[in-house]
C-alpha atoms as a PDB file:
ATOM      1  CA  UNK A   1      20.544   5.200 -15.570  1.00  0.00           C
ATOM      2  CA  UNK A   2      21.241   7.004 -12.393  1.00  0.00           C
ATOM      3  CA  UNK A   3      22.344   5.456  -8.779  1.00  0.00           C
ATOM      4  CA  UNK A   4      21.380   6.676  -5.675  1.00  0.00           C
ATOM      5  CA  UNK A   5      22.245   5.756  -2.841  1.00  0.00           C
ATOM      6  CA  UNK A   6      20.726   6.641   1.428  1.00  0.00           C
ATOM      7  CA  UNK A   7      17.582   8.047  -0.771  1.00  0.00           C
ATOM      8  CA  UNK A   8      15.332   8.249   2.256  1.00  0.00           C
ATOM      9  CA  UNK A   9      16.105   9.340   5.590  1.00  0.00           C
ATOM     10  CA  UNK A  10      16.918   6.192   7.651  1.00  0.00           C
ATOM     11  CA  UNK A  11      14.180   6.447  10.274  1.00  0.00           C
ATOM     12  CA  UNK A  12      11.626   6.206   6.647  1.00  0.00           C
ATOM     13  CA  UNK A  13      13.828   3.326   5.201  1.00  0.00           C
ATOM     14  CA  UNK A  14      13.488   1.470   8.359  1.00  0.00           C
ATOM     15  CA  UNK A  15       9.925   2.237   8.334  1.00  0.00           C
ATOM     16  CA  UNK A  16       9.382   0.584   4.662  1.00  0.00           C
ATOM     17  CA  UNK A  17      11.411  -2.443   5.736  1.00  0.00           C
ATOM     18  CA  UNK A  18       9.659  -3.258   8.527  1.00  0.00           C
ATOM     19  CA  UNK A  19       5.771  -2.694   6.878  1.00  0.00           C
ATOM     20  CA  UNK A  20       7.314  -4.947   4.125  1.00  0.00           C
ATOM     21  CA  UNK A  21       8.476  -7.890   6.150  1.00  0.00           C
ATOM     22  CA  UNK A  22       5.591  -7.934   8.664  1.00  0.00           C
ATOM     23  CA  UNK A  23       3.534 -10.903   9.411  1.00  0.00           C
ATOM     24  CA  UNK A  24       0.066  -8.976   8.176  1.00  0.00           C
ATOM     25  CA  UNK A  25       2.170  -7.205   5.441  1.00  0.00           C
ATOM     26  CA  UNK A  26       0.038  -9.865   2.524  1.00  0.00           C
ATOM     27  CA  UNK A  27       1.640 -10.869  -0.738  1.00  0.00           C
ATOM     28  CA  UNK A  28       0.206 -12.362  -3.434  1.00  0.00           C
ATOM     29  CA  UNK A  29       2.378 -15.572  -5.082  1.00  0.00           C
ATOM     30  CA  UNK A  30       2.585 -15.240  -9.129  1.00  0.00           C
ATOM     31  CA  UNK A  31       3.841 -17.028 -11.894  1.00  0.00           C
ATOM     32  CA  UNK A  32       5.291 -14.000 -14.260  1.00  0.00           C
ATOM     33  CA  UNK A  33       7.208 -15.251 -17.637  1.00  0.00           C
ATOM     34  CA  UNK A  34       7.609 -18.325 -16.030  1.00  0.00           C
ATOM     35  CA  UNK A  35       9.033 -16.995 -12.848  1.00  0.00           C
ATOM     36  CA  UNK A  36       7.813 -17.860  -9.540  1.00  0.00           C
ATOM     37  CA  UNK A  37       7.814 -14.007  -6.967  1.00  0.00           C
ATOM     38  CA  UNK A  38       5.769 -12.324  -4.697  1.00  0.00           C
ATOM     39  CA  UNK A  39       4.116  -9.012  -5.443  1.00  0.00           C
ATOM     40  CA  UNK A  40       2.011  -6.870  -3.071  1.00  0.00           C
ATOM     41  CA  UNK A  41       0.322  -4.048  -5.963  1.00  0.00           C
ATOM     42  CA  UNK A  42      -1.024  -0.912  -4.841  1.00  0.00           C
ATOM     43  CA  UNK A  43      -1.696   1.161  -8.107  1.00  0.00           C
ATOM     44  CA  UNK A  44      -2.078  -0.192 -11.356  1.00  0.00           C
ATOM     45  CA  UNK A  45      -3.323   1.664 -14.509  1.00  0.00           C
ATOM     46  CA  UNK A  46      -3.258  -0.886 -17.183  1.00  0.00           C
ATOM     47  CA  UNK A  47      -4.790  -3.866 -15.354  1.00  0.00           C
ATOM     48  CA  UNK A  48      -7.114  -2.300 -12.737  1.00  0.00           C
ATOM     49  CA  UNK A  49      -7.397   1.439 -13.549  1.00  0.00           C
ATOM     50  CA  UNK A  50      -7.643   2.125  -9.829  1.00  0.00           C
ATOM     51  CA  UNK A  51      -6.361   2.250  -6.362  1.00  0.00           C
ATOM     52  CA  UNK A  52      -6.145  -1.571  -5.456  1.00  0.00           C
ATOM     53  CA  UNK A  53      -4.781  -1.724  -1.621  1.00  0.00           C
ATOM     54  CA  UNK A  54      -6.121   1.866  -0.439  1.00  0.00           C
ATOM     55  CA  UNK A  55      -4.705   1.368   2.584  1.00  0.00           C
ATOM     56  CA  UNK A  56      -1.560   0.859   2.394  1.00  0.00           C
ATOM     57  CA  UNK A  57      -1.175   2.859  -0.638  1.00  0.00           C
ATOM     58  CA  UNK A  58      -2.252   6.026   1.469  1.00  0.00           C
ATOM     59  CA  UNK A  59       0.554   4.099   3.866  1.00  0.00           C
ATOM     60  CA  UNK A  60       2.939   4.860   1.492  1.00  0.00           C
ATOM     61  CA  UNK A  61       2.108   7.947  -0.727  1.00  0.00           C
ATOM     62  CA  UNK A  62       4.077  10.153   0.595  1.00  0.00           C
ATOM     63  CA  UNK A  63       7.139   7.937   0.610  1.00  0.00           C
ATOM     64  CA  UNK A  64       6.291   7.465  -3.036  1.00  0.00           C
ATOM     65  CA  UNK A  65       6.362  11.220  -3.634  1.00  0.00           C
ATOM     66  CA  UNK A  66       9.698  11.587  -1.855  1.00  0.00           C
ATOM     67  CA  UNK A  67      11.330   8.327  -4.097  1.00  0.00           C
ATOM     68  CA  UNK A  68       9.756  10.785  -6.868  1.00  0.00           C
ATOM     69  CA  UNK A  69      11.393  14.023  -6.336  1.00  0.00           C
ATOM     70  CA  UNK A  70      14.396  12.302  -5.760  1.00  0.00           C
ATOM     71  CA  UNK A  71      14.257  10.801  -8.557  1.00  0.00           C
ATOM     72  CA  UNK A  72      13.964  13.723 -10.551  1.00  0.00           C
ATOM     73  CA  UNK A  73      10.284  13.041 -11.723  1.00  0.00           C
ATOM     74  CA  UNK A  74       8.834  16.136 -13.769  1.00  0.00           C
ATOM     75  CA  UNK A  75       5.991  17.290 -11.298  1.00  0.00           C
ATOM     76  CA  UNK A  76       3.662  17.100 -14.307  1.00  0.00           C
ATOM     77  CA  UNK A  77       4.076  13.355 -14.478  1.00  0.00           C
ATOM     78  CA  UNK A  78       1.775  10.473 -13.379  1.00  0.00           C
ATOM     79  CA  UNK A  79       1.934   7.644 -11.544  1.00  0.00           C
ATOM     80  CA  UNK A  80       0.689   4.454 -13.376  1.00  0.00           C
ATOM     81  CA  UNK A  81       2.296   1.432 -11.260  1.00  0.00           C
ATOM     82  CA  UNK A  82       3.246   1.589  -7.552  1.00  0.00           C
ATOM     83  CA  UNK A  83       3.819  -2.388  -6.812  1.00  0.00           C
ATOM     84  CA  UNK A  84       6.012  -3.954  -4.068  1.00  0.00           C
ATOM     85  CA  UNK A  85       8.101  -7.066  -5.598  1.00  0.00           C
ATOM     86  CA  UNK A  86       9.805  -9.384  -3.337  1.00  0.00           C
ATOM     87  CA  UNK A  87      11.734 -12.446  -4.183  1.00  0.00           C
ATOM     88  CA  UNK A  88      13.217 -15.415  -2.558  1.00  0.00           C
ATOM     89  CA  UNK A  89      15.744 -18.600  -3.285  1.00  0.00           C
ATOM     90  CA  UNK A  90      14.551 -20.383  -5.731  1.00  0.00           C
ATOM     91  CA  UNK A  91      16.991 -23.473  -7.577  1.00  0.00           C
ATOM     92  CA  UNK A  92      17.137 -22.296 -10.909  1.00  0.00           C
ATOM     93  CA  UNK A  93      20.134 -22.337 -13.142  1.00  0.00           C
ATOM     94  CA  UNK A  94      19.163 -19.108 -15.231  1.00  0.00           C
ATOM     95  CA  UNK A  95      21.145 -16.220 -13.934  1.00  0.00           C
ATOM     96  CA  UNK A  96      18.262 -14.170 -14.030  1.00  0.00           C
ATOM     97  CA  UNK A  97      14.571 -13.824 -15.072  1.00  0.00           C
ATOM     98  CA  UNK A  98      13.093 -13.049 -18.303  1.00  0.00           C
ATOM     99  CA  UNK A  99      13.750  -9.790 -19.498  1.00  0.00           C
ATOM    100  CA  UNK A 100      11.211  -7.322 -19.834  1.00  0.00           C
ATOM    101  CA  UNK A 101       9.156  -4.006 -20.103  1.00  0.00           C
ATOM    102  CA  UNK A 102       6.820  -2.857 -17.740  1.00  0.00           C
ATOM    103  CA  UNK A 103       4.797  -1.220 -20.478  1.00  0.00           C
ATOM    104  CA  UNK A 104       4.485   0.237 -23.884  1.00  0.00           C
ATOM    105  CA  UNK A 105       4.004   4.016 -23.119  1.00  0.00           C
ATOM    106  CA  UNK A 106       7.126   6.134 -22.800  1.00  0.00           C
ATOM    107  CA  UNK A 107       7.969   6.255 -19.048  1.00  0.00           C
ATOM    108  CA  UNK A 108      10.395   6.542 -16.550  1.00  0.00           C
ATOM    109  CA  UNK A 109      11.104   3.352 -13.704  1.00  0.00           C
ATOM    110  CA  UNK A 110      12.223   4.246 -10.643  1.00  0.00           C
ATOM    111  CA  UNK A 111      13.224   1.338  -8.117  1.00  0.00           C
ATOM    112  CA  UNK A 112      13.917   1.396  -5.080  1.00  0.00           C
ATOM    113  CA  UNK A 113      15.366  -1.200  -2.941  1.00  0.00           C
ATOM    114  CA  UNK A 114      13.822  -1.922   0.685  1.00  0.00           C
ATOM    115  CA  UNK A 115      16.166  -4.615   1.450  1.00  0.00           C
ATOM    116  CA  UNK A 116      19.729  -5.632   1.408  1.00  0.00           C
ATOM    117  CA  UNK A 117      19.863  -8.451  -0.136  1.00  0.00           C
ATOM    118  CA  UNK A 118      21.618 -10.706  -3.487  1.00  0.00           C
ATOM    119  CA  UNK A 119      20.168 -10.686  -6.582  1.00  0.00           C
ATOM    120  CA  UNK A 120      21.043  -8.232  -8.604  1.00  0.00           C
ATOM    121  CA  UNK A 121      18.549  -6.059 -11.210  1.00  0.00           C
ATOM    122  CA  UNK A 122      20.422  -6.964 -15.081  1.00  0.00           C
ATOM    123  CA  UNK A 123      19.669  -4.479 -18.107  1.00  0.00           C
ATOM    124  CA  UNK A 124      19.761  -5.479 -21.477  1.00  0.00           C
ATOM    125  CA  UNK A 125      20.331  -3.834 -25.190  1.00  0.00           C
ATOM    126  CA  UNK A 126      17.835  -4.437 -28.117  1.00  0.00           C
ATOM    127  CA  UNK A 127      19.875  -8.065 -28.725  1.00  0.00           C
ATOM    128  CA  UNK A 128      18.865  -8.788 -24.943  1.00  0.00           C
ATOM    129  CA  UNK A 129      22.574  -8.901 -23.683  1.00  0.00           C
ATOM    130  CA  UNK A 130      23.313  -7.712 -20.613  1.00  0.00           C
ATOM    131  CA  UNK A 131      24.678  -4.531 -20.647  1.00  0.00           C
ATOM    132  CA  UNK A 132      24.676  -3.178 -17.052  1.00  0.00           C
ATOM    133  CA  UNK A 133      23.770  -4.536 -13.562  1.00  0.00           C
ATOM    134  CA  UNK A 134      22.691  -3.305  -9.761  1.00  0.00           C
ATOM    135  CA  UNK A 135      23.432  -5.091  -6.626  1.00  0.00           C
ATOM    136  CA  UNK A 136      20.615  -4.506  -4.319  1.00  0.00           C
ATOM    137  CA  UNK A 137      20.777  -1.958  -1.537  1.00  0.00           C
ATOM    138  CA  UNK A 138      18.823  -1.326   1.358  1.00  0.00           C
ATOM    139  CA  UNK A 139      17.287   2.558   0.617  1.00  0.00           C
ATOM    140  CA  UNK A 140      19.360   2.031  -3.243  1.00  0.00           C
ATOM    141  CA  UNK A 141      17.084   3.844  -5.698  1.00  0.00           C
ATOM    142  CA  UNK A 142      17.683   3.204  -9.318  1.00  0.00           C
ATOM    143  CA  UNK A 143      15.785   5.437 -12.411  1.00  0.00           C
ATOM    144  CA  UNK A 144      15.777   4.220 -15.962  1.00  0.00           C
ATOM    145  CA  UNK A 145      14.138   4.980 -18.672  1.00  0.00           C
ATOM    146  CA  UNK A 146      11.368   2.556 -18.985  1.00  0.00           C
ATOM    147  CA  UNK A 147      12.066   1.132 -22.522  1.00  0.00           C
ATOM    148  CA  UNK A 148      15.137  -0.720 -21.624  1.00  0.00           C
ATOM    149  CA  UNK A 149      14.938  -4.307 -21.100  1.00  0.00           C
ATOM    150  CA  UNK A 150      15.465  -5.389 -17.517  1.00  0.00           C
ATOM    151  CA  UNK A 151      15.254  -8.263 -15.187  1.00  0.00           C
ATOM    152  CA  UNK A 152      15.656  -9.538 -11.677  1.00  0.00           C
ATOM    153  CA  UNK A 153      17.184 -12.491 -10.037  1.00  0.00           C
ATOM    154  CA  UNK A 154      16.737 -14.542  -7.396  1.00  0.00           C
ATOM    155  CA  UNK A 155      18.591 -14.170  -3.843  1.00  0.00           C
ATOM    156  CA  UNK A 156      20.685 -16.386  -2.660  1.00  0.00           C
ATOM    157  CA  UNK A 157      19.390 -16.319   0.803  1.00  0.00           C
ATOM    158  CA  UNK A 158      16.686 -14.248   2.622  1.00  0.00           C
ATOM    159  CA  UNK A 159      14.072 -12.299   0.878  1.00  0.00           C
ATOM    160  CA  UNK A 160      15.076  -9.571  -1.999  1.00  0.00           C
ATOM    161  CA  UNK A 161      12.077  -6.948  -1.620  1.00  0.00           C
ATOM    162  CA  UNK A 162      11.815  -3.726  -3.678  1.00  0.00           C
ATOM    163  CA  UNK A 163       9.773  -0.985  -4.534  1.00  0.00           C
ATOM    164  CA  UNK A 164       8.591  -0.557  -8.457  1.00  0.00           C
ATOM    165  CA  UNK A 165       7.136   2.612  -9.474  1.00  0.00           C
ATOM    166  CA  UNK A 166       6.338   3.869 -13.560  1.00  0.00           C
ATOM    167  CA  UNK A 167       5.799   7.446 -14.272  1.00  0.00           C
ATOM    168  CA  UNK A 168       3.911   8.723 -17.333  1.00  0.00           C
ATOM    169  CA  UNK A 169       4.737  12.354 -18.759  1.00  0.00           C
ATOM    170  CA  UNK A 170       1.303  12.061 -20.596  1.00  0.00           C
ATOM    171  CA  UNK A 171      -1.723  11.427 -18.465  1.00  0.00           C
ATOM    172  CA  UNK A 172      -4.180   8.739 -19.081  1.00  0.00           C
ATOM    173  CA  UNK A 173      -7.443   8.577 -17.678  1.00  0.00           C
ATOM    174  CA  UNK A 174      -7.877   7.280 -14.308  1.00  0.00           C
ATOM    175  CA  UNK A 175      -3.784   8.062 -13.676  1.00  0.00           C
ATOM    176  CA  UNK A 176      -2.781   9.345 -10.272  1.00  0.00           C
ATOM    177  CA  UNK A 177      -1.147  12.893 -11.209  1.00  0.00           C
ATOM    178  CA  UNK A 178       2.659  12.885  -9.098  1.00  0.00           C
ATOM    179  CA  UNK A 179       1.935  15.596  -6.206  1.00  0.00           C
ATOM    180  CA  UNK A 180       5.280  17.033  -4.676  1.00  0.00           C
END
């Protein structure tokens, strides 16, 4: 797992943080693994195979790009998720959601966190303990590999927002190729 830290210049994380928490900025509620959130998807490969908020993904492509390279994304890989996440207090007991994996394929996760905020991102082992944790961050990027186990939690006040984004090293059809 790698850390880092004042990824984006601040003028660009401000920029995110304000899109994000704007009145016409339009979530969508869901009920994932039993866990109430918001999401706000703009690229999806395995459930719409397309672009699915054009504008704002064009909004934020280049940021995406950026979050990329510094990330250390091989410039052969492709993009197949680019999906804003935000959470807020909820009165549950469990210290975090259900753990999980975005998807099957080998890939890479890179997060990156718009907000400060509680509620901390928990990674597990194969026996779903918790083996490591991040505190959210305002302009915090974190990069996993995507087969470990991970899950969020819920603030304790305010919103926690972040940025998801999966790369592929192998490219599927209809995947968005990662352009430096």
């Amino acid at each position: 797992m790698k850390i880092i830290d004042n990824v984006l210049p601040e003028s660009t994380a401000d920029f995110v943080e304000d899109m994000t928490t704007r009145f016409d900025f339009q979530w969508s509620y869901q009920v994932d693994r039993n866990f109430p959130s918001f999401i706000k998807p703009l690229y999806d490969y395995h459930h719409k195979q397309s672009i699915i908020d054009e504008a704002n993904f064009v909004r934020f492509e280049s940021i995406v790009n950026l979050l990329g390279e510094k990330a250390s994304i091989d410039k052969k890989s492709y993009i197949t998720r680019v999906k804003f996440g935000m959470n807020v207090p909820m009165p549950f007991e469990d210290l975090h959601q259900a753990p999980h994996i975005e998807q099957h394929d080998k890939h890479t996760v890179v997060i990156y966190y718009v907000n400060d905020s509680t509620g901390d991102t928990y990674f597990f082992d194969d026996k779903l303990e918790v083996i490591d944790s991040v505190t959210p961050k305002k302009n915090r990027l974190v990069v996993f590999e995507g087969g470990i186990s991970h899950a969020c939690s819920y603030p304790q006040g305010g919103q926690r927002i972040t940025l998801n984004l999966n790369f592929n090293s192998i490219e599927l059809t209809h995947s968005i190729h990662f352009r430096l």
